[in-house]
C-alpha atoms as a PDB file:
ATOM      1  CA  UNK A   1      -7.791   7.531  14.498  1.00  0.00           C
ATOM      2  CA  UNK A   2      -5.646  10.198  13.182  1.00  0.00           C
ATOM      3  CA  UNK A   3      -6.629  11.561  10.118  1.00  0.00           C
ATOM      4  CA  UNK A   4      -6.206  14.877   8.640  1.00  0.00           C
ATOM      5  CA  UNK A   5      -6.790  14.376   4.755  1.00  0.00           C
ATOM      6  CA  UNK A   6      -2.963  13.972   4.337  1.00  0.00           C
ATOM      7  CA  UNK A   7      -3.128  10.006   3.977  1.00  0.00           C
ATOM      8  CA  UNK A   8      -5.216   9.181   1.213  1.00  0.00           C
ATOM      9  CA  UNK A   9      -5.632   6.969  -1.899  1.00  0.00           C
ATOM     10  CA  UNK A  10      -6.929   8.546  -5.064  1.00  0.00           C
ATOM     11  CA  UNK A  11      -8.290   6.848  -7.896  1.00  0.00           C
ATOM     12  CA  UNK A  12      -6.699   8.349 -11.207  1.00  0.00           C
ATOM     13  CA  UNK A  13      -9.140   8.256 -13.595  1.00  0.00           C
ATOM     14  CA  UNK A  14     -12.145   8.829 -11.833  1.00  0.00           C
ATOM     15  CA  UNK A  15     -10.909  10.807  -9.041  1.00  0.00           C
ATOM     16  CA  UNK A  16     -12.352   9.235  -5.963  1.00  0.00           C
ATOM     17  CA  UNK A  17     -10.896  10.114  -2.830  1.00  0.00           C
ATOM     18  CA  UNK A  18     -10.563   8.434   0.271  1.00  0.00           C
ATOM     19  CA  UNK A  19      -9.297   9.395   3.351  1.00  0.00           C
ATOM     20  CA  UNK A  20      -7.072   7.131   5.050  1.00  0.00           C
ATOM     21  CA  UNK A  21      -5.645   7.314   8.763  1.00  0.00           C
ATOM     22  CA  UNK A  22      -2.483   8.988   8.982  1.00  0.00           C
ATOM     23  CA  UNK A  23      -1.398   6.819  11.543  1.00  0.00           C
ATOM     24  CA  UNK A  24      -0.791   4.209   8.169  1.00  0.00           C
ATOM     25  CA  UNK A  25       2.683   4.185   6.972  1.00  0.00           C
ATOM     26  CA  UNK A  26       4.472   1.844   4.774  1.00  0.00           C
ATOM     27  CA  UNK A  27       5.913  -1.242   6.291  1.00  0.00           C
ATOM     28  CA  UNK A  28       9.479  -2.253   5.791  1.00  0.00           C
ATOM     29  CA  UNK A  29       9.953   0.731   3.125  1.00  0.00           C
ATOM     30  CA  UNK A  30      13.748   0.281   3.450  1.00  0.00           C
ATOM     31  CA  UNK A  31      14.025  -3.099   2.532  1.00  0.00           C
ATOM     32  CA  UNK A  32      12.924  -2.726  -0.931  1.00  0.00           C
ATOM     33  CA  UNK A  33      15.921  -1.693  -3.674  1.00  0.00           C
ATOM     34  CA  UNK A  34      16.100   0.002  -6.877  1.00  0.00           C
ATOM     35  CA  UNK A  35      18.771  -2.428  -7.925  1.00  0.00           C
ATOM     36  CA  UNK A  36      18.870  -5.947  -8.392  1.00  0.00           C
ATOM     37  CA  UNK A  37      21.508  -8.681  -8.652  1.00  0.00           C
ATOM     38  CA  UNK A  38      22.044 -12.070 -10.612  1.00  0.00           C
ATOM     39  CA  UNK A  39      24.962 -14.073  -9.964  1.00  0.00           C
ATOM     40  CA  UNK A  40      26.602 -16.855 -12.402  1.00  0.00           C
ATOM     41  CA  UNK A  41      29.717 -18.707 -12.840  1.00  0.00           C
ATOM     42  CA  UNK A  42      31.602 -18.687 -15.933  1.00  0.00           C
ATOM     43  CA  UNK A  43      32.916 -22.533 -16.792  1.00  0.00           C
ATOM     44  CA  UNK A  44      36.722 -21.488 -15.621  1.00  0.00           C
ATOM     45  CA  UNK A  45      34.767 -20.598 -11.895  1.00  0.00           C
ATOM     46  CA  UNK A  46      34.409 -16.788 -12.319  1.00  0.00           C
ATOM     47  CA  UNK A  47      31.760 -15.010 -10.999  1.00  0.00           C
ATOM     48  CA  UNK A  48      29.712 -12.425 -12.965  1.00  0.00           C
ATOM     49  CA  UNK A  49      27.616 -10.276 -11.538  1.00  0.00           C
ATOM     50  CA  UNK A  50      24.517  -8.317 -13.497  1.00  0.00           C
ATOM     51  CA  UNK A  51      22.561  -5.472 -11.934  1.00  0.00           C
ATOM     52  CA  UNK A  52      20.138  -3.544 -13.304  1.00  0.00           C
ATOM     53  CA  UNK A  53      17.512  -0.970 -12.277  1.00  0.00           C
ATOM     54  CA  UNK A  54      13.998  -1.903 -11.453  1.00  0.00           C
ATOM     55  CA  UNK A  55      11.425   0.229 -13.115  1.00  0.00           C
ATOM     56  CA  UNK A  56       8.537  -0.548 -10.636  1.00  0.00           C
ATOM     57  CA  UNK A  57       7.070  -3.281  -8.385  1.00  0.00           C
ATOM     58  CA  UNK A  58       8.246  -1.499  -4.938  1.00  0.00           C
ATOM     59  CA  UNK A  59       5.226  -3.216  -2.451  1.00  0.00           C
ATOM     60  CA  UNK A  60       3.505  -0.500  -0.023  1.00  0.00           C
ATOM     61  CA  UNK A  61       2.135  -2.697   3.230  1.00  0.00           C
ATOM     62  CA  UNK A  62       0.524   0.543   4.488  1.00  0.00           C
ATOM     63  CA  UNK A  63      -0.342  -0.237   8.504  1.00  0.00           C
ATOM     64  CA  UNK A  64       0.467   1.405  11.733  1.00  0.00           C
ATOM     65  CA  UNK A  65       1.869   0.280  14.480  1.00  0.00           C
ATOM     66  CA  UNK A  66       0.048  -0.836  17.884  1.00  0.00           C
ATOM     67  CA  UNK A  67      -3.411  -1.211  15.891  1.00  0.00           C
ATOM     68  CA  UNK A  68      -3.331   2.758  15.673  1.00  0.00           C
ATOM     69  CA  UNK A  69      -4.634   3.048  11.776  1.00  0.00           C
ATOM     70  CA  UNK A  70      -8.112   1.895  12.166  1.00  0.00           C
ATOM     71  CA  UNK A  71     -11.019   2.750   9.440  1.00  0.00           C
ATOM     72  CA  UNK A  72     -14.467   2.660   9.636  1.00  0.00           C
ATOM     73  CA  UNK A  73     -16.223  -0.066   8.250  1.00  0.00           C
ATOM     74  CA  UNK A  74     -17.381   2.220   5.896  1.00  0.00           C
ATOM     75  CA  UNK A  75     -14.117   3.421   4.187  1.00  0.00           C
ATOM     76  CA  UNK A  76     -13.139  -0.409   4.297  1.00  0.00           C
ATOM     77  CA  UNK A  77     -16.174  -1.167   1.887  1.00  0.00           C
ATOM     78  CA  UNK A  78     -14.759   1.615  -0.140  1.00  0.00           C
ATOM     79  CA  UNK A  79     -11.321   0.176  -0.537  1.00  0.00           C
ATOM     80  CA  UNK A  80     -13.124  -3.161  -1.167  1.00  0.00           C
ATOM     81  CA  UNK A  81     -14.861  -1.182  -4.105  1.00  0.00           C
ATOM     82  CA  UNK A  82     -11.695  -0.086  -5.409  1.00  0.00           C
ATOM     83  CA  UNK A  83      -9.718  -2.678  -5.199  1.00  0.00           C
ATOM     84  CA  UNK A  84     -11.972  -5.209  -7.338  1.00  0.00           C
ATOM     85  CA  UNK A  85     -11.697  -2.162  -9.844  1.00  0.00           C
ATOM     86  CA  UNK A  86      -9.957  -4.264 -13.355  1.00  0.00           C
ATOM     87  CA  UNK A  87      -6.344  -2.001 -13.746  1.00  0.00           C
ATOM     88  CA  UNK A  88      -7.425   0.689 -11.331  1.00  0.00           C
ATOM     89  CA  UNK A  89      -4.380   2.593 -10.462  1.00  0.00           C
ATOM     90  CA  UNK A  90      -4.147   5.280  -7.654  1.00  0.00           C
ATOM     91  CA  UNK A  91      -1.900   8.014  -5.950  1.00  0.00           C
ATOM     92  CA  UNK A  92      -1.491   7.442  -2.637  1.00  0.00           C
ATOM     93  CA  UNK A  93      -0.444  10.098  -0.777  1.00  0.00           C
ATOM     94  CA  UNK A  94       1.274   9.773   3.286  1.00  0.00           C
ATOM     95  CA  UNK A  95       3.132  11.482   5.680  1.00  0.00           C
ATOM     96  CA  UNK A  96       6.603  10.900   6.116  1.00  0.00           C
ATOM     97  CA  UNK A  97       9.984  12.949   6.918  1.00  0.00           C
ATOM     98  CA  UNK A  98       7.669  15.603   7.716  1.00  0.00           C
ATOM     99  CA  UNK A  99       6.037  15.792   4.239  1.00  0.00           C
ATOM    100  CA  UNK A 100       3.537  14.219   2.213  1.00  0.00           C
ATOM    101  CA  UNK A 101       5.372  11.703  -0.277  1.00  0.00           C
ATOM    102  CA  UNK A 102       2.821  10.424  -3.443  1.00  0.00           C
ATOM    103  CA  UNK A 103       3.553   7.362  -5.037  1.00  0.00           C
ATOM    104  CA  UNK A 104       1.172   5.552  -8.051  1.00  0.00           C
ATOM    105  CA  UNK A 105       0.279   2.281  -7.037  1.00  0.00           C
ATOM    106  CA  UNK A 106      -2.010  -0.695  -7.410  1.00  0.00           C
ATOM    107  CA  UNK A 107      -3.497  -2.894  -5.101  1.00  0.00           C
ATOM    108  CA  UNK A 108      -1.154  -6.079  -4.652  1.00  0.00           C
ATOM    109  CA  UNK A 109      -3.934  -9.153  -5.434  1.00  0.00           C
ATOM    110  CA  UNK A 110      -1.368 -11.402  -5.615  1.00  0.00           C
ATOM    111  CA  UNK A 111      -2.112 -12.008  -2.201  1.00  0.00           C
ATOM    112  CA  UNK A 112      -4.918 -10.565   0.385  1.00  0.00           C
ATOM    113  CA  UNK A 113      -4.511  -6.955  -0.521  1.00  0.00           C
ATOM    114  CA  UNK A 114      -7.293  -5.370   2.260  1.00  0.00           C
ATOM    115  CA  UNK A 115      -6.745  -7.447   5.578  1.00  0.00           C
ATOM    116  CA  UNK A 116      -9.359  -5.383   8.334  1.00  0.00           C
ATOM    117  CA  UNK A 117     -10.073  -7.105  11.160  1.00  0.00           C
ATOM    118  CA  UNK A 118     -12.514  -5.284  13.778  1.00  0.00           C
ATOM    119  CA  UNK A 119     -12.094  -3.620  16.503  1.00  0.00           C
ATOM    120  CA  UNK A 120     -14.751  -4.473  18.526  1.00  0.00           C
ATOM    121  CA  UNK A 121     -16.601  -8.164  17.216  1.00  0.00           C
ATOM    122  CA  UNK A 122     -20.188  -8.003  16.379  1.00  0.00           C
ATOM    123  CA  UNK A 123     -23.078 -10.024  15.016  1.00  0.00           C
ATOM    124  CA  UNK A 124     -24.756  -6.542  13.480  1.00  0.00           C
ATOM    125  CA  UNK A 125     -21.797  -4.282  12.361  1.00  0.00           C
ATOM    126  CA  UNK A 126     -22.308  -0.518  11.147  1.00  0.00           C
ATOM    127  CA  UNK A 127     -20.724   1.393   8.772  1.00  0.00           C
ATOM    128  CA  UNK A 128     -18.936   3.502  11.897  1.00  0.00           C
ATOM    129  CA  UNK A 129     -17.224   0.653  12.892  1.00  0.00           C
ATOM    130  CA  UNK A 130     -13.882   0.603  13.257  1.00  0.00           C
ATOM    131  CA  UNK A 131     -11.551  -2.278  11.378  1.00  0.00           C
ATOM    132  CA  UNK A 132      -7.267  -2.581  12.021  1.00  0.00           C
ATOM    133  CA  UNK A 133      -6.298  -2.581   8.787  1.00  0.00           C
ATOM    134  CA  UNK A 134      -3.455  -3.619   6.387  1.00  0.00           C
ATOM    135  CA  UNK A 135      -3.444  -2.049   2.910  1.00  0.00           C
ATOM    136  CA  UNK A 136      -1.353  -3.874   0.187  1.00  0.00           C
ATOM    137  CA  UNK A 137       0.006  -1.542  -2.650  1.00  0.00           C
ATOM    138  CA  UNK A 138       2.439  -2.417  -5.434  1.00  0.00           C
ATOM    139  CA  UNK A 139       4.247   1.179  -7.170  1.00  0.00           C
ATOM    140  CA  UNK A 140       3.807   1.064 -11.325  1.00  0.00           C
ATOM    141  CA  UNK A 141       5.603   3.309 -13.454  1.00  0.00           C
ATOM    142  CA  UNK A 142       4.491   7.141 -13.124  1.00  0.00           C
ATOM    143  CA  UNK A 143       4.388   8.118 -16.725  1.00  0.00           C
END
């Protein structure tokens, strides 16, 4: 596990930390744009296009590649904790183009927001355990 205190998720208003592998990095991020489209036709068969700007929603799928970003069972149960926090919102900070980008997000329960899987299976598991995980964010507004 690579971790270095650079990839991490911090609760805003109580400031909880925890450290995340820095092997996680978001999934897809370039697929995701600021702008959307709606297409129509006028009745005489013209097409009008609105855009507009989207103020949030971005989804973070924080994972790594080749089951590198594995947590212990332990900072699983944390997340866990978090996550069934009512309107908990976060910074979560990770590496990438060399720096360490922060974005405010929420976990995404529209779907299975903490997927962790373990390593090794066991009928007795400890909290040093390690888990493959998938972390499920959604950006909000940063104001």
């Amino acid at each position: 596990m690579r971790t270095n205190a650079q990839t991490k998720l911090t609760n805003i208003v109580t400031g909880n930390v925890i450290i995340l592998s820095d092997s996680l990095y978001p999934d897809a991020e370039h697929d995701w744009s600021s702008v959307v489209s709606n297409t129509k036709y006028a009745l005489d068969g013209t097409m009008i296009v609105e855009q507009s700007e989207r103020k949030a929603g971005r989804p973070y799928t924080m994972q790594a590649p080749d089951s590198h970003g594995v947590l212990t069972r332990e900072t699983v149960n944390a997340l866990k904790s978090e996550r069934d926090k009512l309107g908990a919102t976060f910074w979560l900070d990770y590496l990438a183009d060399g720096t360490v980008k922060r974005v405010k997000v929420m976990f995404d329960t529209t779907g299975e927001a903490i997927e962790a899987k373990p390593v090794k299976n066991t009928t007795s598991p400890e909290l040093t355990d390690y888990y493959n995980v998938t972390l499920r964010f959604l950006e909000i507004p940063s104001n």
